[in-house]
C-alpha atoms as a PDB file:
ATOM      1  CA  UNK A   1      33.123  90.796 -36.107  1.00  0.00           C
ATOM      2  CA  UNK A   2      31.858  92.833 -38.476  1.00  0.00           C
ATOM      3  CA  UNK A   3      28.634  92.268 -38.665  1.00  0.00           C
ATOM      4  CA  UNK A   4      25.912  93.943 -36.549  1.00  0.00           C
ATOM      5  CA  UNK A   5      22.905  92.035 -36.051  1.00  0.00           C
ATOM      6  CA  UNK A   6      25.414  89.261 -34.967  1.00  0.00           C
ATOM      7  CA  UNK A   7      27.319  90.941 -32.762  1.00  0.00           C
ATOM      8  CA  UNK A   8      23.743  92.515 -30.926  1.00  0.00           C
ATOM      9  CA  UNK A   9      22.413  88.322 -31.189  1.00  0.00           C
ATOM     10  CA  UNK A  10      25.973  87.121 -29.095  1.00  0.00           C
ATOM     11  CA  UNK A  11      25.723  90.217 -26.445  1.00  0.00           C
ATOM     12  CA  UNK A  12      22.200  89.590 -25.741  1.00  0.00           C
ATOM     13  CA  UNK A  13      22.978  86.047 -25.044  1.00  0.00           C
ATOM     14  CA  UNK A  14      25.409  86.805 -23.185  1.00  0.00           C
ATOM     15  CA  UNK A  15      23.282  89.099 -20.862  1.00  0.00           C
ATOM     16  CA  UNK A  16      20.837  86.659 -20.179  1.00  0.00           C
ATOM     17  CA  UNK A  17      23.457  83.635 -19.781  1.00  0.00           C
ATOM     18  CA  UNK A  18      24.371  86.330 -17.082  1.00  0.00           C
ATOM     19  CA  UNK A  19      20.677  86.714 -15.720  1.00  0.00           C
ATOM     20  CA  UNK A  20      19.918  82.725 -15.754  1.00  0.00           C
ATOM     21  CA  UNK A  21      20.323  82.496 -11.987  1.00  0.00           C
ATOM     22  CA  UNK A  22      17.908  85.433 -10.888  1.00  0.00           C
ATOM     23  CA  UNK A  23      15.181  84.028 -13.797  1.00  0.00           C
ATOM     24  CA  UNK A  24      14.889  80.089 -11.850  1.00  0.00           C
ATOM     25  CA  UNK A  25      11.614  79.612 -10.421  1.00  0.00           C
ATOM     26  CA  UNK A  26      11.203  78.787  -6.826  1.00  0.00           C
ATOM     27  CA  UNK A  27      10.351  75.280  -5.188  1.00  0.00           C
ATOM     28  CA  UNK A  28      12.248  72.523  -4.215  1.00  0.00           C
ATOM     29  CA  UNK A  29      11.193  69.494  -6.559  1.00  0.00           C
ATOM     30  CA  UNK A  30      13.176  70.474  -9.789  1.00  0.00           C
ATOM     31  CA  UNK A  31      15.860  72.664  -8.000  1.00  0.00           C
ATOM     32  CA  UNK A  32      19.027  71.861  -8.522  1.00  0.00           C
ATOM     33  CA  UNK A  33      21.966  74.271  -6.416  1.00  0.00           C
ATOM     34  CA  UNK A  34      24.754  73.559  -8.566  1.00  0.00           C
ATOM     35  CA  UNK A  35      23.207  73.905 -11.720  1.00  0.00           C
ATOM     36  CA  UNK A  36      21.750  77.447 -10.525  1.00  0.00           C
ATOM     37  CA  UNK A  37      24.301  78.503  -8.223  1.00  0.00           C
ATOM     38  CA  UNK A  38      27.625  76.808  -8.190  1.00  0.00           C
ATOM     39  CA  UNK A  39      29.000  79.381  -6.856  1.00  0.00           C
ATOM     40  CA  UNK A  40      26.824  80.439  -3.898  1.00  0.00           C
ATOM     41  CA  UNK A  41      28.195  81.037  -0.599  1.00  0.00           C
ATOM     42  CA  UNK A  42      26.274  82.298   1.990  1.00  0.00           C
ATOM     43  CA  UNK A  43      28.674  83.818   4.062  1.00  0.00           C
ATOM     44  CA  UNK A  44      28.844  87.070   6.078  1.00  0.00           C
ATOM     45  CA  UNK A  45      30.430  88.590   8.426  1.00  0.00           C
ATOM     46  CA  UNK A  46      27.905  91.962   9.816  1.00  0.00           C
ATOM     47  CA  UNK A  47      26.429  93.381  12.647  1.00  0.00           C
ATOM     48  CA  UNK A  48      22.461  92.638  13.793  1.00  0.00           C
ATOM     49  CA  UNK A  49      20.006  95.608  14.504  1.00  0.00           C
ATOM     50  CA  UNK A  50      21.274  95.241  18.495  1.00  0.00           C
ATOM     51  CA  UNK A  51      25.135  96.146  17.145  1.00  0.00           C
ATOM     52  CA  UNK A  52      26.228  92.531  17.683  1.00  0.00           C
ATOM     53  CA  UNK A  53      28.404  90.840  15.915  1.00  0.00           C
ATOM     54  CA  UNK A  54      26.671  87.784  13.340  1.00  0.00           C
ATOM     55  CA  UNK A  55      27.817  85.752  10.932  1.00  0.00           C
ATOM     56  CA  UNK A  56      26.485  82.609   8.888  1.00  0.00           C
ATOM     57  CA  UNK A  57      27.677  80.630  11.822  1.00  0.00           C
ATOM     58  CA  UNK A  58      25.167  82.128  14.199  1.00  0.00           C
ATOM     59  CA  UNK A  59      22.717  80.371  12.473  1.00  0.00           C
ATOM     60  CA  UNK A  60      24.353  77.278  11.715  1.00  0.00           C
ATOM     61  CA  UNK A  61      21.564  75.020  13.169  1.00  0.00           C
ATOM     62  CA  UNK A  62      18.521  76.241  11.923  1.00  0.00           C
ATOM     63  CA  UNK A  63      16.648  76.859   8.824  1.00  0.00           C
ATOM     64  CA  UNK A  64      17.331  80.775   7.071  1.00  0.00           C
ATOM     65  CA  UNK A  65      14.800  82.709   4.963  1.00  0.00           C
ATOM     66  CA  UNK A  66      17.029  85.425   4.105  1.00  0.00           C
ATOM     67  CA  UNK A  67      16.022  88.373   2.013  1.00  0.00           C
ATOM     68  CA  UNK A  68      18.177  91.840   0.747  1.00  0.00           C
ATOM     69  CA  UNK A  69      16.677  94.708   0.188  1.00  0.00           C
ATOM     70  CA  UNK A  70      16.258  98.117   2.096  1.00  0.00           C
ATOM     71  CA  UNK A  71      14.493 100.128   4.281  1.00  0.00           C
ATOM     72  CA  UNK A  72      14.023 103.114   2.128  1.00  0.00           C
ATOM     73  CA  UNK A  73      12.379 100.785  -0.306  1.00  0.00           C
ATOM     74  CA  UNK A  74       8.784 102.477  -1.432  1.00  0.00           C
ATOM     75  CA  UNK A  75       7.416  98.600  -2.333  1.00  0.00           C
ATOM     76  CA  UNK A  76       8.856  96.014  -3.076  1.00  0.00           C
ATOM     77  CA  UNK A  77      10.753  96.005  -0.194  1.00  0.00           C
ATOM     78  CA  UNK A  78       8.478  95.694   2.180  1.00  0.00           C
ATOM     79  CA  UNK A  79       5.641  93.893   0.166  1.00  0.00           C
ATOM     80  CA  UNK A  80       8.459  90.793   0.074  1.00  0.00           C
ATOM     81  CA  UNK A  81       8.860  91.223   3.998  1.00  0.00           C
ATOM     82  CA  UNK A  82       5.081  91.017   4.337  1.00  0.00           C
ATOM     83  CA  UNK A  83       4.920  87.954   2.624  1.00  0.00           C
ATOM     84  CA  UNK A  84       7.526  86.501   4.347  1.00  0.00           C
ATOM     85  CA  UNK A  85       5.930  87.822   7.358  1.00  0.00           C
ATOM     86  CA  UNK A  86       2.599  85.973   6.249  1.00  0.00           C
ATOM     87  CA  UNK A  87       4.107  82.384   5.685  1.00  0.00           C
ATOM     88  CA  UNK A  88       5.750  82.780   9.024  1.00  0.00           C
ATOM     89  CA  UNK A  89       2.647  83.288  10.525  1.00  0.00           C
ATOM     90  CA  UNK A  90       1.353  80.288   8.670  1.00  0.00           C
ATOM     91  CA  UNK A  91       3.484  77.596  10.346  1.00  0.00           C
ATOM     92  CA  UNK A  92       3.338  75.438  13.105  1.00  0.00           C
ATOM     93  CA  UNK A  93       5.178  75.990  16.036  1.00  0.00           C
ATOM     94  CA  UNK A  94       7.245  73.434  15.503  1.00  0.00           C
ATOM     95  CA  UNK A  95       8.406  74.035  11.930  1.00  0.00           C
ATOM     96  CA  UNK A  96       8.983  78.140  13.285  1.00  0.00           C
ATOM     97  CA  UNK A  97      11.087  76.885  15.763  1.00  0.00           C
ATOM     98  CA  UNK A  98      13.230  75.818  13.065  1.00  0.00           C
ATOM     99  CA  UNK A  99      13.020  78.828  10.510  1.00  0.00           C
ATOM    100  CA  UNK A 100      15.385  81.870  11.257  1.00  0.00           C
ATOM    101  CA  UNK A 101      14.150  84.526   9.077  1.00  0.00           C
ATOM    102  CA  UNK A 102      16.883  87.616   8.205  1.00  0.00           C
ATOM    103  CA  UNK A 103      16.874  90.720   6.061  1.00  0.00           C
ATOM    104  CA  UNK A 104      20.415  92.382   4.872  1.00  0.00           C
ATOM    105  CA  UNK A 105      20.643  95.463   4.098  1.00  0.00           C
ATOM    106  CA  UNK A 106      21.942  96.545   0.559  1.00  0.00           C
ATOM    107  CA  UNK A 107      22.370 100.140   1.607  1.00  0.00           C
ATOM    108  CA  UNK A 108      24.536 100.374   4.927  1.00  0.00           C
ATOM    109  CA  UNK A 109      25.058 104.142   4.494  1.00  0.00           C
ATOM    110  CA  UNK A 110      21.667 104.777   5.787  1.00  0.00           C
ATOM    111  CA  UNK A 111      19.732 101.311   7.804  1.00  0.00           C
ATOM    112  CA  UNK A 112      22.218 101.912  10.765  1.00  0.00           C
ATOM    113  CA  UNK A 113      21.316  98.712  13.303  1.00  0.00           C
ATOM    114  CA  UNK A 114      19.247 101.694  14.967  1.00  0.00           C
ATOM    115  CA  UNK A 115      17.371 102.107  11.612  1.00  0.00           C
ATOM    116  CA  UNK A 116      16.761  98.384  10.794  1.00  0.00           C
ATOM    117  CA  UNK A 117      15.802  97.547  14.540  1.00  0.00           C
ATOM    118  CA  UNK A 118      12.989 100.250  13.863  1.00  0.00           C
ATOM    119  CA  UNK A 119      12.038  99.279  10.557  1.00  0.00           C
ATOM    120  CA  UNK A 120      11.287  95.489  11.580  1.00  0.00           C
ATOM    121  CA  UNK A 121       9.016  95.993  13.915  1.00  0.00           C
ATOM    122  CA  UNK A 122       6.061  95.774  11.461  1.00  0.00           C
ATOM    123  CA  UNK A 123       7.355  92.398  10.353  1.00  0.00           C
ATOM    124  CA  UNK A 124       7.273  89.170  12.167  1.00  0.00           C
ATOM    125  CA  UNK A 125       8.688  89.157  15.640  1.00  0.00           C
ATOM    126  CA  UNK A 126      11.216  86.360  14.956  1.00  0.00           C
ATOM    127  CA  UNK A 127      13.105  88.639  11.745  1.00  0.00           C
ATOM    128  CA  UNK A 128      16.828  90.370  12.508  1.00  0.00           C
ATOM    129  CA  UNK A 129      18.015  92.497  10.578  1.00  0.00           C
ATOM    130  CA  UNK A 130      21.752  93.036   9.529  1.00  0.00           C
ATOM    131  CA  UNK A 131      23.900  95.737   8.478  1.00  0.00           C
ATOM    132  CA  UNK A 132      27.894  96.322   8.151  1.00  0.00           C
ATOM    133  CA  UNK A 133      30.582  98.719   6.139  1.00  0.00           C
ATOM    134  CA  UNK A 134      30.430  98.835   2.553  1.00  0.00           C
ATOM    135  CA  UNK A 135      32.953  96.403   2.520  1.00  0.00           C
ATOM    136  CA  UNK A 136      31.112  93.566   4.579  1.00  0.00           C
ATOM    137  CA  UNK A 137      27.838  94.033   3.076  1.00  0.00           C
ATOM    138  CA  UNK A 138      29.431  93.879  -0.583  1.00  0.00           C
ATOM    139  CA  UNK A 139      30.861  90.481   0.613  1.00  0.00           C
ATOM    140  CA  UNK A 140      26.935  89.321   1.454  1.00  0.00           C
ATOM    141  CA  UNK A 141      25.942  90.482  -1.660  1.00  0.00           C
ATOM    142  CA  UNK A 142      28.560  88.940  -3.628  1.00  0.00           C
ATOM    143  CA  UNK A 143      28.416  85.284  -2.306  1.00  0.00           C
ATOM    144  CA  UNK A 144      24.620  85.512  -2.441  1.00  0.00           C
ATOM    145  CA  UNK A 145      24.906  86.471  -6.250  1.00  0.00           C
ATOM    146  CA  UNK A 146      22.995  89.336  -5.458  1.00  0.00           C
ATOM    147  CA  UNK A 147      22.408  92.264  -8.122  1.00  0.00           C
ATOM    148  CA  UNK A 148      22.188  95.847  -6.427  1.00  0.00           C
ATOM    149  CA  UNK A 149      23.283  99.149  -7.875  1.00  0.00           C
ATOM    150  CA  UNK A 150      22.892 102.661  -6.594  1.00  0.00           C
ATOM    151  CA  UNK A 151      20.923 104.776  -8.547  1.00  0.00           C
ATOM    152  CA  UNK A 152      20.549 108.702  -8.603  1.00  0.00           C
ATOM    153  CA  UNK A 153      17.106 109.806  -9.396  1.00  0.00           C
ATOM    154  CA  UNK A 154      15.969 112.919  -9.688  1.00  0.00           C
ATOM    155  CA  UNK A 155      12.063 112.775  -8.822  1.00  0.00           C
ATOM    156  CA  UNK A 156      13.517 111.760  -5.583  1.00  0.00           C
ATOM    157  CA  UNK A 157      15.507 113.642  -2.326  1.00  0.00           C
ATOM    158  CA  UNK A 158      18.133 110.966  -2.239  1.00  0.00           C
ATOM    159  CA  UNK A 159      19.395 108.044  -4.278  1.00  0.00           C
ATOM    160  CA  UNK A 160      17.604 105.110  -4.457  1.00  0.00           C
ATOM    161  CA  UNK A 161      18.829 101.539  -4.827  1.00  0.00           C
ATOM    162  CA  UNK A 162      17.892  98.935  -7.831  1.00  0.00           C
ATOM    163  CA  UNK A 163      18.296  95.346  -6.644  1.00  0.00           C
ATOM    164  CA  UNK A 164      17.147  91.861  -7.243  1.00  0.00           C
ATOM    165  CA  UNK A 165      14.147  90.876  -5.402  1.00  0.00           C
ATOM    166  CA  UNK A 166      14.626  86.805  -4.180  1.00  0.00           C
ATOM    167  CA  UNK A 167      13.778  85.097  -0.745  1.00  0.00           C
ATOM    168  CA  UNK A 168      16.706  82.536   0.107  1.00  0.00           C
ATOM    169  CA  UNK A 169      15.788  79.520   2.128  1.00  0.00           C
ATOM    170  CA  UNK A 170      19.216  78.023   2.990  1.00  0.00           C
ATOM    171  CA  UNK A 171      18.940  74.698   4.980  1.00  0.00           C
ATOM    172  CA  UNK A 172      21.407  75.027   8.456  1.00  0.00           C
ATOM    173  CA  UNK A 173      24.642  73.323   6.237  1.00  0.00           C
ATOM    174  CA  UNK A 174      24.280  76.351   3.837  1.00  0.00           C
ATOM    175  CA  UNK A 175      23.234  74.639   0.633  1.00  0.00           C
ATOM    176  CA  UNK A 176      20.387  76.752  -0.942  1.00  0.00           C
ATOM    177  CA  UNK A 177      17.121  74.879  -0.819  1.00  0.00           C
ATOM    178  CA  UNK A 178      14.603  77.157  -2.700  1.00  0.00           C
ATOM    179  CA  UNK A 179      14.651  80.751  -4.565  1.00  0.00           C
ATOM    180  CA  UNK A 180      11.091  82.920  -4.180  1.00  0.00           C
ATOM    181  CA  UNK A 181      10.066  85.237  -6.665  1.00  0.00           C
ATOM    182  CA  UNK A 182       8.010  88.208  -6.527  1.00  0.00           C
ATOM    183  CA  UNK A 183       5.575  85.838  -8.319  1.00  0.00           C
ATOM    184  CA  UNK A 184       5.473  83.422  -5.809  1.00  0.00           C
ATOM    185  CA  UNK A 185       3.521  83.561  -2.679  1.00  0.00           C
ATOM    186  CA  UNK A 186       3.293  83.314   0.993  1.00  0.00           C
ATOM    187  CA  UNK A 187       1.380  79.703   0.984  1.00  0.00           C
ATOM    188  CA  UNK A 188       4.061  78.711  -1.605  1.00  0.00           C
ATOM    189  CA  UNK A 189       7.176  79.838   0.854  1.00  0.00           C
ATOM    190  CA  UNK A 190       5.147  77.707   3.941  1.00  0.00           C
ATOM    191  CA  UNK A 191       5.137  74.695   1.998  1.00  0.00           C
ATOM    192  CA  UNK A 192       8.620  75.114   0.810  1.00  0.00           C
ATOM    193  CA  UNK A 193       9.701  75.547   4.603  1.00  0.00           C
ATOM    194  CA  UNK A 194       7.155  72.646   5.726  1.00  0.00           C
ATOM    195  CA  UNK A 195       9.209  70.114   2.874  1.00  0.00           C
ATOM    196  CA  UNK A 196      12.817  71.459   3.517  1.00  0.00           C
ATOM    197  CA  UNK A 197      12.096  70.633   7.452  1.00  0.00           C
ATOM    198  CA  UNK A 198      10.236  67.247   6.851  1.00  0.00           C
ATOM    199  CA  UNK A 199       7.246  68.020   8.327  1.00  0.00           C
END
């Protein structure tokens, strides 16, 4: 193709055919899995913030809110955890009992179970984190369609890590029920949780 303008026009579609999934608003009237995700998997295979051994079969009979991200994060991070941390809060005991709520780590290098165990402890008491090798973590990230990069900057020490920023609520067979934005907030994640569970 020799022209341009076209060529620019067909890779810019291209990119955000690519970036459809992490541009769906949350909620779970209009949200269709297959149409967003068809190929989600939520499967892992890591290690919780005790050094145990935890997989998407640990949790195979509850509810997850699952969020990646990392504790080095200056914001967004833990803003995201906060919220989660706020709708959590905002539940009956009888939904909570039913919500397992899990952050994975997109930088295993540094949030050592040690690390994340620490690094929870200003979130809600019910979160566990999870960690792994490269390898297993990369495997999270790929089957939750998860965008993370490592990114040298030099304003900072170390590297930091770009991501995507999404809270997963995955019903206990593993279809995905709901995808939170930054945009959306704590009350909307409560009633998201308070539909999936029928209550």
């Amino acid at each position: 193709m020799n022209d341009p303008k076209k060529l620019s026009a067909i890779i810019l579609c291209l990119i955000v055919v690519g970036l459809g999934f992490y541009l769906i608003p949350a909620g779970t009237d209009k949200f269709d899995k297959n149409a967003v995700a068809p190929d989600f998997v939520p499967q892992y295979s890591l290690i919780n913030q005790d050094g145990e051994p935890v997989s998407e079969k640990t949790y195979a009979d509850t509810y997850q809110l699952v969020y990646f991200g990392f504790t080095f994060c200056p914001e967004i991070c833990p803003t995201e955890l906060q919220k989660m941390t706020v709708a959590l809060n905002e539940l009956e005991p009888s939904v909570l009992e039913k919500i397992q709520p899990i952050f994975i780590t997109v930088d295993p290098a540094r949030d050592t179970p040690e690390v994340m165990k620490e690094y929870l402890k200003s979130f809600h008491p019910r979160f566990v984190g999870f960690t792994g090798t490269e390898d297993t973590v990369d495997v999270a990230i790929d089957g939750f369609k998860i965008y993370a990069a490592k990114v040298d900057d030099p304003s900072l020490s170390d590297y930091t890590i770009n991501h995507s920023s999404y809270i997963y609520l995955i019903a206990p067979s593993g279809d995905l029920i709901a995808l939170y934005k930054k945009e959306d907030s704590a009350d909307d994640i409560a009633q998201g949780i308070r539909q999936a569970v029928g209550q």
